[in-house]
N, C-alpha and C. Protein backbone atom coordinates (compact mmCIF):
# COMPACT_ATOMS: atom_id res chain seq x y z
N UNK A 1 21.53 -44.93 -23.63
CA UNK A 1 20.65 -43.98 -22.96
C UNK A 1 19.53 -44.73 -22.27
N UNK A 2 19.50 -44.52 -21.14
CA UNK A 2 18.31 -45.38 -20.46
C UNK A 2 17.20 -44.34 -19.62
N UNK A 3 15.86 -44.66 -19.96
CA UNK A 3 14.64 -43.76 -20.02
C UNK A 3 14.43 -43.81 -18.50
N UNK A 4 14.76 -44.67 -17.34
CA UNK A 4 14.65 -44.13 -16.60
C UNK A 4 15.59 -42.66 -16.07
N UNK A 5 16.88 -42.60 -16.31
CA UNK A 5 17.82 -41.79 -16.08
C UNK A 5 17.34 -40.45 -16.60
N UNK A 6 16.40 -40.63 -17.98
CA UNK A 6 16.27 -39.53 -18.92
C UNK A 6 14.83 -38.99 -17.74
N UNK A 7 14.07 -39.60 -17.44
CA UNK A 7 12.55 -38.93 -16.61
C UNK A 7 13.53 -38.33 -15.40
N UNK A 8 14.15 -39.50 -14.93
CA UNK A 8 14.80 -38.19 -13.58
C UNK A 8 15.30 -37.09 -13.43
N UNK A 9 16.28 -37.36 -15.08
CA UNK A 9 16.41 -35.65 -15.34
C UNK A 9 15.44 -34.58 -14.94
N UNK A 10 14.53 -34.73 -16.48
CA UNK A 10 13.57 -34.08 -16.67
C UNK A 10 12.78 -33.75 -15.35
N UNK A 11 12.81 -34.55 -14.36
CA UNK A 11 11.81 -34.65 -13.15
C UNK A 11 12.41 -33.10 -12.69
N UNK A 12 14.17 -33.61 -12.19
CA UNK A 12 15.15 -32.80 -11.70
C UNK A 12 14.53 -31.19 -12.33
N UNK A 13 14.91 -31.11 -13.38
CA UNK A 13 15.24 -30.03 -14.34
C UNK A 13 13.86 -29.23 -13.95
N UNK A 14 12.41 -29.55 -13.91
CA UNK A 14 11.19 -29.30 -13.58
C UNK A 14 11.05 -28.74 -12.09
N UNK A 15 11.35 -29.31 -11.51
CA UNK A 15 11.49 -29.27 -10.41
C UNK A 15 12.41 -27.73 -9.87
N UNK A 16 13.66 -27.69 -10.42
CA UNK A 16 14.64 -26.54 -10.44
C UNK A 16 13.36 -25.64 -10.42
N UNK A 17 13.37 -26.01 -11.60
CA UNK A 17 12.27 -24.48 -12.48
C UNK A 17 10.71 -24.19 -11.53
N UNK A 18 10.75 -25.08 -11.21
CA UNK A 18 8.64 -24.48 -10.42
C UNK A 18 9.77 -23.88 -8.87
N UNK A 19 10.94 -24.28 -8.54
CA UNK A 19 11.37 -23.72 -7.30
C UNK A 19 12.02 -22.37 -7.47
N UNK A 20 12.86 -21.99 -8.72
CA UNK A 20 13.03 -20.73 -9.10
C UNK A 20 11.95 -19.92 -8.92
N UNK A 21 10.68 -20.50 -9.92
CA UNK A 21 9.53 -19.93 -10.26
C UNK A 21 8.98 -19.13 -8.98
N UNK A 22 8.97 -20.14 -7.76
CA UNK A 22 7.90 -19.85 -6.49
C UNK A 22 8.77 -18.40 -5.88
N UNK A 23 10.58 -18.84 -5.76
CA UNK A 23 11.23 -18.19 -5.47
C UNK A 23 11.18 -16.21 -6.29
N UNK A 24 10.81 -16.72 -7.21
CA UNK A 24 10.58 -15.38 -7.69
C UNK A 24 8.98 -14.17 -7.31
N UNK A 25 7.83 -15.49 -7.17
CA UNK A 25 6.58 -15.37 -6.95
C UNK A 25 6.78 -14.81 -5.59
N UNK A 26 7.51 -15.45 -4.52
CA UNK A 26 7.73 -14.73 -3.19
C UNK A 26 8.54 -13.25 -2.94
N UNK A 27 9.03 -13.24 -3.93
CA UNK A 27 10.46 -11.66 -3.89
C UNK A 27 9.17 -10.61 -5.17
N UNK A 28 8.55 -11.22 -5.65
CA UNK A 28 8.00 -10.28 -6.40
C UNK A 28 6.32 -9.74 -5.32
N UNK A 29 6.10 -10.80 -4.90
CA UNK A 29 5.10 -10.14 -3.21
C UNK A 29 5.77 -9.14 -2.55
N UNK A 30 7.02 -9.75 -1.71
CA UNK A 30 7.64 -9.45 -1.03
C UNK A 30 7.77 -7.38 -1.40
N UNK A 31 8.23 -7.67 -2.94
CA UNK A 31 8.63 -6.13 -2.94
C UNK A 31 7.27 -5.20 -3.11
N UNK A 32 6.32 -5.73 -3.70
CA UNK A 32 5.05 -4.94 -3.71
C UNK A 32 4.42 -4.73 -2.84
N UNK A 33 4.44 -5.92 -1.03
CA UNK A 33 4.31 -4.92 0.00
C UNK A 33 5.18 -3.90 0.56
N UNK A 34 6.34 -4.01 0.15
CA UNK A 34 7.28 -2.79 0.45
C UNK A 34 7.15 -1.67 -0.31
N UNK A 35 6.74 -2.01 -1.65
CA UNK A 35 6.54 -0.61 -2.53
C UNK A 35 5.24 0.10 -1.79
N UNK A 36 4.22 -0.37 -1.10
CA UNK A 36 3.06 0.10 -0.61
C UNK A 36 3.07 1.29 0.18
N UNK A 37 2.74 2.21 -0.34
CA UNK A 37 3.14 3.81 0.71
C UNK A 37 1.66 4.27 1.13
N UNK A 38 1.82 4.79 2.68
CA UNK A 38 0.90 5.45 3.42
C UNK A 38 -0.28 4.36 3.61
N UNK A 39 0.67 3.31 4.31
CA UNK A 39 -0.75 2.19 4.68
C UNK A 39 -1.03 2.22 6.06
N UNK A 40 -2.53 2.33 6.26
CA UNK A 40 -3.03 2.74 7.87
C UNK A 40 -3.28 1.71 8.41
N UNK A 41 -3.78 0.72 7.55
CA UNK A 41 -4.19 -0.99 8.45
C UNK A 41 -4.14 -1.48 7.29
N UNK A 42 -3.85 -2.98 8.28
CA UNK A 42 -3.79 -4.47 7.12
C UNK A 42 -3.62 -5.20 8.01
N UNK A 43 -5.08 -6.50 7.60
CA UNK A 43 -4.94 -7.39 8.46
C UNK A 43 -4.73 -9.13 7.56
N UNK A 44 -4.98 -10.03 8.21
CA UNK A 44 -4.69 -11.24 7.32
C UNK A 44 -5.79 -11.55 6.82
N UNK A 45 -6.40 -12.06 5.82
CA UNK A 45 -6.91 -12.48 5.07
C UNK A 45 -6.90 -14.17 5.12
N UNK A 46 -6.41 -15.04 5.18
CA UNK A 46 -6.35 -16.29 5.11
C UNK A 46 -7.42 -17.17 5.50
N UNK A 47 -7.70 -18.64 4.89
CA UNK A 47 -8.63 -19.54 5.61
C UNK A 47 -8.39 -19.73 6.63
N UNK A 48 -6.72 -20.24 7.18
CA UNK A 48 -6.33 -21.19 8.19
C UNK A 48 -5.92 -20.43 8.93
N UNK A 49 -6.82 -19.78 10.11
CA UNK A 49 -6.91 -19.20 10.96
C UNK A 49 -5.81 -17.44 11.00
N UNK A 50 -6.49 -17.06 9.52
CA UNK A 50 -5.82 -15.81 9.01
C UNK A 50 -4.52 -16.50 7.76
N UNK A 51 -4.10 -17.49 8.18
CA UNK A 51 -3.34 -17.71 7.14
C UNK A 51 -3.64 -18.98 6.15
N UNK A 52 -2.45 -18.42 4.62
CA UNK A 52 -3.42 -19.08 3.82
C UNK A 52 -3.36 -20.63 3.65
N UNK A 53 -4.44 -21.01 3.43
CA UNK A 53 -4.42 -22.39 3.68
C UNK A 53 -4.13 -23.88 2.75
N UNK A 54 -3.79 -23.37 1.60
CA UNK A 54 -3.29 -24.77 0.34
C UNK A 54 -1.83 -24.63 0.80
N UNK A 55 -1.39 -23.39 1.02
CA UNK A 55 0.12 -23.60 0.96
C UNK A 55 0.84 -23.86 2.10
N UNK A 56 0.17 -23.18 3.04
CA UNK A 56 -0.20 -24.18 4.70
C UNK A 56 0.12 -25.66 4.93
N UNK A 57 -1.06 -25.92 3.90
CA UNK A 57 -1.04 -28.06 4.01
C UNK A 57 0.09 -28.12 3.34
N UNK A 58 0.23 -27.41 2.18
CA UNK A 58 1.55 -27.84 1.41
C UNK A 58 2.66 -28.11 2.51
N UNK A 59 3.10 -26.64 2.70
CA UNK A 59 4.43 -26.97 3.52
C UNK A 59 4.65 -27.76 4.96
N UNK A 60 3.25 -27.82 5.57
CA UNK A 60 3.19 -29.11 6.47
C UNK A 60 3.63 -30.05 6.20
N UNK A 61 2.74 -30.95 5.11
CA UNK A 61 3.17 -31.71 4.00
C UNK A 61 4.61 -32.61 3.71
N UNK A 62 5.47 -31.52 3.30
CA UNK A 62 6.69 -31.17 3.11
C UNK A 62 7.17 -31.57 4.04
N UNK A 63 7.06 -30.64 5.10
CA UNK A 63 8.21 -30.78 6.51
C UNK A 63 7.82 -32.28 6.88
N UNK A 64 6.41 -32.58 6.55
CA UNK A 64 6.29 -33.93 7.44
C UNK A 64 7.79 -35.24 6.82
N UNK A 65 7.52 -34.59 5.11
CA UNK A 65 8.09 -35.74 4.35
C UNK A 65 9.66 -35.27 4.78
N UNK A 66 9.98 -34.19 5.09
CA UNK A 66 11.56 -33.99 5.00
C UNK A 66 11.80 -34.86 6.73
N UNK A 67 11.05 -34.63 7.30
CA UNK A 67 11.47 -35.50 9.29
C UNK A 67 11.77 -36.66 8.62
N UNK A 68 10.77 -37.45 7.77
CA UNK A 68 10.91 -38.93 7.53
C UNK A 68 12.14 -39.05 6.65
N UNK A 69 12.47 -38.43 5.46
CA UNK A 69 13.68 -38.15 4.84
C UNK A 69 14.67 -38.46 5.96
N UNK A 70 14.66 -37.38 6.77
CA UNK A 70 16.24 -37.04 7.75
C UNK A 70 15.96 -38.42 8.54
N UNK A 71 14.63 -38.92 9.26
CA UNK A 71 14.85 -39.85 10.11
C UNK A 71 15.42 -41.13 9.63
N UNK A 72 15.02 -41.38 8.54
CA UNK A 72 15.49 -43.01 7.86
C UNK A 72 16.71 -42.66 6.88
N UNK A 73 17.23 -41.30 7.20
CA UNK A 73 18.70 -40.72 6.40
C UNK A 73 18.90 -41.13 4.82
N UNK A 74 17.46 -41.56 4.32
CA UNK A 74 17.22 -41.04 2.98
C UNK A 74 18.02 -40.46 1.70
N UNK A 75 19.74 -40.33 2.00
CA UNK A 75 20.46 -39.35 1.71
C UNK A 75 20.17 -38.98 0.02
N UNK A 76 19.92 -39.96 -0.92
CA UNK A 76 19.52 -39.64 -2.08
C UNK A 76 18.01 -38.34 -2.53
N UNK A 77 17.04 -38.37 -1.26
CA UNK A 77 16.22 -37.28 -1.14
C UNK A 77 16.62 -36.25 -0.90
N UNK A 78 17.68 -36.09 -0.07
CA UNK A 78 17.86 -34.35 0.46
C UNK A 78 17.80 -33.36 -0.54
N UNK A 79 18.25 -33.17 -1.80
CA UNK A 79 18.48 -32.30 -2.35
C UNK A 79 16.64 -32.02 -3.30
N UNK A 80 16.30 -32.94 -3.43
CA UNK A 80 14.83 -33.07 -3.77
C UNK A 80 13.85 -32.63 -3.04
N UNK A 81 13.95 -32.66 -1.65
CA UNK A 81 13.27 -32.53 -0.38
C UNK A 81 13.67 -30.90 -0.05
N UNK A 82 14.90 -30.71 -0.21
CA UNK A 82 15.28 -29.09 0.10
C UNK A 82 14.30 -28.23 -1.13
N UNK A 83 14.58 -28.48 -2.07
CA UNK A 83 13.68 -27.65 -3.35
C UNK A 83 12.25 -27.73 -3.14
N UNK A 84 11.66 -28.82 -2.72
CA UNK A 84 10.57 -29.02 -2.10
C UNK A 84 10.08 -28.23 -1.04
N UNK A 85 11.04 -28.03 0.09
CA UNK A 85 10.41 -27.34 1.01
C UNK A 85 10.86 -25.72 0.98
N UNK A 86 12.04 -25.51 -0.24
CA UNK A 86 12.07 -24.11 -0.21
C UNK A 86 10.80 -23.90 -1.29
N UNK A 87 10.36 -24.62 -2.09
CA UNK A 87 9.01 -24.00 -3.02
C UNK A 87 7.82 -24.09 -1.90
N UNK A 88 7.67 -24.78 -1.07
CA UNK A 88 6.48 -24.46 -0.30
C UNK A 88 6.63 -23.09 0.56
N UNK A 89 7.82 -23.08 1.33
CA UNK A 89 8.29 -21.96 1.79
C UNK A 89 8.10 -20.57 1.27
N UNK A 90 8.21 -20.82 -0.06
CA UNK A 90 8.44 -19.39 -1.26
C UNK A 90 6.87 -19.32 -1.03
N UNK A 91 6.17 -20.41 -1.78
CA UNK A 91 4.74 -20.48 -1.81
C UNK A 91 4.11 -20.11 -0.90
N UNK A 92 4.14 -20.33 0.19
CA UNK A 92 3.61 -19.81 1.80
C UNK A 92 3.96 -18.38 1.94
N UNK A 93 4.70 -17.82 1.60
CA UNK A 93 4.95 -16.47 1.84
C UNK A 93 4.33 -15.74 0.75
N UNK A 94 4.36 -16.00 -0.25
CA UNK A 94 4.15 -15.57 -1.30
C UNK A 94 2.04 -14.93 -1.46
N UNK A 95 1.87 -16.29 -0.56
CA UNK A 95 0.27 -16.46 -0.71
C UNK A 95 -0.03 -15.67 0.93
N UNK A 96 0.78 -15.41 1.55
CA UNK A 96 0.38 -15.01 2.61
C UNK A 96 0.22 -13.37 2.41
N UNK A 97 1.54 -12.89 2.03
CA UNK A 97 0.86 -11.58 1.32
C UNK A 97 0.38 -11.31 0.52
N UNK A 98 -0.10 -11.91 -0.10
CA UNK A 98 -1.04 -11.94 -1.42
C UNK A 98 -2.67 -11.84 -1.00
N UNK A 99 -2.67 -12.58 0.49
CA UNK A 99 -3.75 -12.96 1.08
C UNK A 99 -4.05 -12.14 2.19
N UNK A 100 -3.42 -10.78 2.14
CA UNK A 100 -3.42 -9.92 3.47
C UNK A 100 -4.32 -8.80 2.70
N UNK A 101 -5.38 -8.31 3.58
CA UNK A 101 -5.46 -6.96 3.00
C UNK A 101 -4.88 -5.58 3.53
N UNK A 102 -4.92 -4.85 2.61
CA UNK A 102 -4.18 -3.79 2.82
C UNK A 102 -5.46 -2.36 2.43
N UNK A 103 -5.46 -1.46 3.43
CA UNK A 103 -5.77 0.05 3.44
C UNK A 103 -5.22 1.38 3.50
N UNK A 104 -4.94 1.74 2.40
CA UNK A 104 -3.74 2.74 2.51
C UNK A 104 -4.54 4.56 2.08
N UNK A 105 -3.64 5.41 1.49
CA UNK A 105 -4.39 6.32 1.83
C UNK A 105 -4.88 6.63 0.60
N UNK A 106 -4.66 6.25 -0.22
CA UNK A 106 -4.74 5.66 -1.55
C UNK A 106 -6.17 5.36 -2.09
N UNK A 107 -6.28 4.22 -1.16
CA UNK A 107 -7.48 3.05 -1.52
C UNK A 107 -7.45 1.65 -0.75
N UNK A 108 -7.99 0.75 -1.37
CA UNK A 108 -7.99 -0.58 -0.91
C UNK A 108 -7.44 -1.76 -2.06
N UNK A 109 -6.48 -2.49 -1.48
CA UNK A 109 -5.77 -3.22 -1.96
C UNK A 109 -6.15 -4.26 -1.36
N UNK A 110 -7.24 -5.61 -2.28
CA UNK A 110 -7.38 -6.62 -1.70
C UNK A 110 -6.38 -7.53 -1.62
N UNK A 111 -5.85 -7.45 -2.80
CA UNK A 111 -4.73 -8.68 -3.14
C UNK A 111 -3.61 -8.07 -3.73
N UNK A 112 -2.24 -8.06 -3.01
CA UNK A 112 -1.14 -7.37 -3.40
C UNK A 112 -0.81 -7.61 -4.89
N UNK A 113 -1.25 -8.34 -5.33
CA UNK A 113 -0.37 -9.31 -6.70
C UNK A 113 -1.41 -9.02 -7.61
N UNK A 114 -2.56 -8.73 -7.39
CA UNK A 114 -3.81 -8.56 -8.62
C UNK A 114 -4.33 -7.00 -8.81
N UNK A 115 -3.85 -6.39 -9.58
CA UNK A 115 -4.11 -4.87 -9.73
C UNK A 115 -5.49 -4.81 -9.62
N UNK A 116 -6.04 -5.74 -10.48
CA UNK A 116 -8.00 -4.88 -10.35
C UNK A 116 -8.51 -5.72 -8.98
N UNK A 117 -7.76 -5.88 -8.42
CA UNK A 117 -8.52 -6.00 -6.93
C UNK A 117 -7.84 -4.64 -5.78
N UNK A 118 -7.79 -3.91 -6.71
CA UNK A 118 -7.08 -3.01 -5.55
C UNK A 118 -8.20 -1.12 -6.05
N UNK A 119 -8.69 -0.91 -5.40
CA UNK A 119 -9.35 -0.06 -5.48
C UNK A 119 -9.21 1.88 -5.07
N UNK A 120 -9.42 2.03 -5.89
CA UNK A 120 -8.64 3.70 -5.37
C UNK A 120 -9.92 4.62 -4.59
N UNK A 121 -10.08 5.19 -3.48
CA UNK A 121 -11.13 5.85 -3.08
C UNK A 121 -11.65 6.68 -3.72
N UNK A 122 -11.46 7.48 -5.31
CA UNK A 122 -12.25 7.80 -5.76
C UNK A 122 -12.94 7.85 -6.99
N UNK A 123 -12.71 6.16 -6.58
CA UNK A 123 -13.37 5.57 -7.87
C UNK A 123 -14.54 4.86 -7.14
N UNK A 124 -14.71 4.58 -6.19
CA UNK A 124 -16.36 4.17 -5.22
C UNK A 124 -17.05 4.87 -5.38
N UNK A 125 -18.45 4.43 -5.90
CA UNK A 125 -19.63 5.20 -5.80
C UNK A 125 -20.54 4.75 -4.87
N UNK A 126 -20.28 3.64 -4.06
CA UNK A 126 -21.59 3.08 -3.48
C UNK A 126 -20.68 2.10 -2.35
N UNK A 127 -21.40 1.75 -1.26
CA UNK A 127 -21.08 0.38 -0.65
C UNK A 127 -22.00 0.14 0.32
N UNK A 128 -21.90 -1.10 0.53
CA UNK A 128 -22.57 -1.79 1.53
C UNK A 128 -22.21 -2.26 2.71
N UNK A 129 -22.47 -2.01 3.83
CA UNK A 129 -22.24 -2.97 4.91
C UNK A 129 -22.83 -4.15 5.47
N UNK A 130 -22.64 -4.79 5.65
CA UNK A 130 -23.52 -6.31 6.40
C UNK A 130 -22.12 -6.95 7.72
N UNK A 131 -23.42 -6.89 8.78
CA UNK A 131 -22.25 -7.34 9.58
C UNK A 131 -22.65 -8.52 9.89
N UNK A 132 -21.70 -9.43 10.19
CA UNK A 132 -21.39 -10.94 10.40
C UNK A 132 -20.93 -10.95 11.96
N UNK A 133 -21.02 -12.46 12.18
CA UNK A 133 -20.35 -13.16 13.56
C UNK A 133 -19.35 -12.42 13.44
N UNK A 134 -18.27 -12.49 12.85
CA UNK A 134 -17.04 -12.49 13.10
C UNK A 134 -16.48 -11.32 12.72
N UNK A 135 -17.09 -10.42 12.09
CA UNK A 135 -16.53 -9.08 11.52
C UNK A 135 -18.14 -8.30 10.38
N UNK A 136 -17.43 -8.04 9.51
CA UNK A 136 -18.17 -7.42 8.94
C UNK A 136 -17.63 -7.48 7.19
N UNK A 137 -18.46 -7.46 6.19
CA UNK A 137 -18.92 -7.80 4.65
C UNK A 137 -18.95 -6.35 4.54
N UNK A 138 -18.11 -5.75 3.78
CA UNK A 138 -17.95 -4.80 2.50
C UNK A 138 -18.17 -4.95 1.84
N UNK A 139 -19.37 -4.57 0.55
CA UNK A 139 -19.28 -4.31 -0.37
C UNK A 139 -19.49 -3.50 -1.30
N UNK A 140 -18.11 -2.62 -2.15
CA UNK A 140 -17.99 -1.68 -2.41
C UNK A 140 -18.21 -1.90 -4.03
N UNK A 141 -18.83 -0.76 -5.08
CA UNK A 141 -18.97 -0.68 -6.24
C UNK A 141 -18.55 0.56 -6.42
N UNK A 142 -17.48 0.20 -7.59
CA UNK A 142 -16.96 1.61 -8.48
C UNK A 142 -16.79 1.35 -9.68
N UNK A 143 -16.28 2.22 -10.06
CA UNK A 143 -16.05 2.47 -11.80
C UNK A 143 -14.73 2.09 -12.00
N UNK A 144 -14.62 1.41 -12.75
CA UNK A 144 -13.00 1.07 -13.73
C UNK A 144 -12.48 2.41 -14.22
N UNK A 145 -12.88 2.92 -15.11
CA UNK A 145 -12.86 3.89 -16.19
C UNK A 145 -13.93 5.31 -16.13
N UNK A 146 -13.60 6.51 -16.07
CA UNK A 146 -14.72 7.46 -16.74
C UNK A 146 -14.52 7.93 -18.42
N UNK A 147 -15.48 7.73 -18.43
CA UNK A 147 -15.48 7.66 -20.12
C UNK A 147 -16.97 8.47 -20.41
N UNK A 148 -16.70 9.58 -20.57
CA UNK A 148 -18.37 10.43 -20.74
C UNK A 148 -18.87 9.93 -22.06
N UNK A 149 -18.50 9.33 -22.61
CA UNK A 149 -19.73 9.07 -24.06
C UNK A 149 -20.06 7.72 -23.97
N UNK A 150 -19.40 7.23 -22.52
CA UNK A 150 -20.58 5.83 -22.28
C UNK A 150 -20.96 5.75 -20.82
N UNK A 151 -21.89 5.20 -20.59
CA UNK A 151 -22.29 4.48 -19.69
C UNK A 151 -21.03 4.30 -18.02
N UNK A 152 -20.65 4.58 -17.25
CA UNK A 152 -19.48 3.85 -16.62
C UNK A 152 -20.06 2.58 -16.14
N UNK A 153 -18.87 1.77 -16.21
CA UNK A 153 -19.22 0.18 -16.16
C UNK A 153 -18.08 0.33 -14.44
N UNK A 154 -19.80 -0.56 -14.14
CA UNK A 154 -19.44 -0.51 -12.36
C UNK A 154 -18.89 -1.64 -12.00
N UNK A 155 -17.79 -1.96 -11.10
CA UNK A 155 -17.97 -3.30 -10.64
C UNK A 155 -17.99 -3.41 -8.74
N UNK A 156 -18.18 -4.60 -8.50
CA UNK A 156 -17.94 -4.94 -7.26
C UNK A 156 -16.64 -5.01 -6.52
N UNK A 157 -15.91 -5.12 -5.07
CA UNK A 157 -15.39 -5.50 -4.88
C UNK A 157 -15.47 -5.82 -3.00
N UNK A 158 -15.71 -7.02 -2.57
CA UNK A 158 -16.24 -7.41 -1.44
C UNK A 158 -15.19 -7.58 -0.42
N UNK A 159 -14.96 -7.39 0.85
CA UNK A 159 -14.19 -6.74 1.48
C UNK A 159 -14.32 -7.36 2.94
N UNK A 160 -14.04 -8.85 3.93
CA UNK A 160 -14.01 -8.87 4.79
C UNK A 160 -13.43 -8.29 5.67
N UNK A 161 -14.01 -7.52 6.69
CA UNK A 161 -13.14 -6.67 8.01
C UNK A 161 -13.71 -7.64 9.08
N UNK A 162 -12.43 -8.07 10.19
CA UNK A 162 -12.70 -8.36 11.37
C UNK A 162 -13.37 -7.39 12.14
N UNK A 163 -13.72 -8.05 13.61
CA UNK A 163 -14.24 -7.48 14.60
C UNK A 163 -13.44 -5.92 14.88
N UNK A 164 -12.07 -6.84 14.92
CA UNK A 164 -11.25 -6.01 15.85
C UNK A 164 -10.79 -4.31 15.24
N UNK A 165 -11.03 -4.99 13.71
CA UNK A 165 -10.64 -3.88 12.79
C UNK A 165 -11.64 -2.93 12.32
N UNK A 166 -12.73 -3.52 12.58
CA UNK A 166 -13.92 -2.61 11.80
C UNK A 166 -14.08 -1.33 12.44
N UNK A 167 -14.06 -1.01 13.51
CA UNK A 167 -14.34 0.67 13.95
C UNK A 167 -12.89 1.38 13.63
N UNK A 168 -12.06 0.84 13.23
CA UNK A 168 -11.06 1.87 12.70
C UNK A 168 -11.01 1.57 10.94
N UNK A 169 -11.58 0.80 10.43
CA UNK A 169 -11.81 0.83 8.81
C UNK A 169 -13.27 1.81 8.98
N UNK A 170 -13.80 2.01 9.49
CA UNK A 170 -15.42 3.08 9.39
C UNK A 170 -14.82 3.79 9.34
N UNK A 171 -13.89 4.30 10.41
CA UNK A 171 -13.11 5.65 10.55
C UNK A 171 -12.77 6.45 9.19
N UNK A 172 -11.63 5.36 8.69
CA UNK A 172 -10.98 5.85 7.50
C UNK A 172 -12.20 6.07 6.18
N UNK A 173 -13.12 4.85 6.53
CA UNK A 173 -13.87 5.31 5.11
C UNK A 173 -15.15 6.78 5.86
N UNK A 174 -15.16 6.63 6.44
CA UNK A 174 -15.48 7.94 6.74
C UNK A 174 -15.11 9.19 6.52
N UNK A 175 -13.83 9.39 6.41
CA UNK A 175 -12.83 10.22 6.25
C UNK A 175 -12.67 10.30 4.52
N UNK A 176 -12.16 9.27 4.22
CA UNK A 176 -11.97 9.12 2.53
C UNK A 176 -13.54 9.26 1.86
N UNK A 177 -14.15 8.75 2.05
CA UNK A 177 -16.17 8.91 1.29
C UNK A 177 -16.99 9.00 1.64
N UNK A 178 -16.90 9.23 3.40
CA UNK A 178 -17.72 9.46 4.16
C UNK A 178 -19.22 10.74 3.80
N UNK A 179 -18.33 11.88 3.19
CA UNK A 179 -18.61 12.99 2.96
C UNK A 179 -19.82 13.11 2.05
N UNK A 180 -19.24 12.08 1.43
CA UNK A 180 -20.48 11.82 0.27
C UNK A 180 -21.57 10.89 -0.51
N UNK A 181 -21.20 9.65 0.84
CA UNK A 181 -22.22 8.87 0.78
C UNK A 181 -22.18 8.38 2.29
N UNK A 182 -23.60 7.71 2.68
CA UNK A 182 -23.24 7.25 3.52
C UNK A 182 -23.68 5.73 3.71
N UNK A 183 -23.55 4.62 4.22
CA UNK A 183 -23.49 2.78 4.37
C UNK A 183 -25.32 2.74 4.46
N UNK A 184 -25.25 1.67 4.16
CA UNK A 184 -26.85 1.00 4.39
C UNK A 184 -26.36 0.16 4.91
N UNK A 185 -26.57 -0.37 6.54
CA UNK A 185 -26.40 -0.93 7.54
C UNK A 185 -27.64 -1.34 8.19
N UNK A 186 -27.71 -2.39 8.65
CA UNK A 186 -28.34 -2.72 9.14
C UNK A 186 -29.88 -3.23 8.53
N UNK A 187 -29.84 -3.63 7.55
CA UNK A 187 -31.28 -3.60 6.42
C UNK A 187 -31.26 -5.08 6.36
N UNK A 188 -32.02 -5.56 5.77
CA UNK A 188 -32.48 -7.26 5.38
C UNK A 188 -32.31 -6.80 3.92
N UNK A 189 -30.82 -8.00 3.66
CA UNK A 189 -30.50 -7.71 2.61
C UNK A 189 -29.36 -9.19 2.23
N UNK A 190 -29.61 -9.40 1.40
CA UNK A 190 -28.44 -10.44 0.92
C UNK A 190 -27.75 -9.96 -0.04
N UNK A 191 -26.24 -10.33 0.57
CA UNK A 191 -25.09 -9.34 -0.32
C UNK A 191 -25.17 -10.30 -1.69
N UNK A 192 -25.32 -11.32 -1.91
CA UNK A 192 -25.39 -11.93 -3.15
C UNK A 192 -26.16 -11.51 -4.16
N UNK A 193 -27.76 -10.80 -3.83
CA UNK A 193 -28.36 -10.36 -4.46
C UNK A 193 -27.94 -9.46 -5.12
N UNK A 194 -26.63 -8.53 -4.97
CA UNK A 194 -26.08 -7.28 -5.95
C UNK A 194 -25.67 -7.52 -6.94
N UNK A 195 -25.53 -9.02 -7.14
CA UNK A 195 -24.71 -9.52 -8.56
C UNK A 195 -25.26 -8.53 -10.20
């Protein structure tokens, strides 16, 4: 038995498994934006220019190493290099809708994949607006839970809207909570201070 043969396994065998893994991480996105009913807008979310950006460099990365693979015909990499660039692949998709937001009629769904980032309209009691260069800072506070023999425990949840999107997200929250509260806009205010 020789220990290098035994790590390559193991390398192999690891490797399978984080590419299953991603492969599943992407089909399990995949179906939770399809399960999403009565969505009015959703835009991208991402660093790298809307999209997201570790898994971005990743699969750059990747493709760079698979050209050099194919160019110097490498043939012992291919099958290493394919799992490679289908886990960045999986990964890139995976994080891209993960990284989109979504407004449905529902509520607000920051992150497809994280339930308590997804907010139901009538569980907001409060929000804020602050507008930026580039769009505009939501930030909305509601309740988890009503529970009359305590206190309701509020939390945050902060909400970039682009330019392009913001007079049709007013719209809708106008429509959905408009009725019963209305934005503090325009005030000297730092959204950090709500902590």
């Amino acid at each position: 038995m020789n220990i290098t043969t035994e790590i390559h396994s193991l390398f192999v065998l690891l490797l399978a498994l984080f590419t299953l893994g991603s492969t599943f991480l992407a089909l399990y996105s995949i179906s939770n934006a399809i399960r999403l009913r009565n969505v009015r807008m959703s835009w991208k979310s991402g660093k790298l220019w809307g999209y997201p950006l570790f898994s971005g460099v990743f699969l750059f990365s990747i493709l760079i190493m698979v050209a050099l693979v194919f160019r110097y015909q490498l043939e012992a990499y291919y099958t290493i290099f394919g799992c490679y660039t289908w886990m960045g692949l999986s990964w890139w998709v995976s994080s891209f809708f993960a990284s989109k937001s979504y407004i449905t009629d529902h509520g607000i769904v920051k992150n497809i994949n994280d339930p308590s980032q997804t907010v139901a309209w009538h569980q907001i009691c409060d929000y804020v607006e602050k507008q930026d260069h580039k769009g505009s800072e939501f930030v909305f506070m509601y309740q988890n839970g009503i529970d009359f023999d305590k206190i309701p425990d509020v939390t945050r949840l902060e909400l970039f809207v682009p330019d392009r999107k913001v007079s049709k997200f007013e719209k809708i929250i106008s429509l959905k909570i408009g009725k019963s509260m209305t934005p503090v806009v325009d005030s000297n205010f730092n959204i950090k201070t709500l902590d």
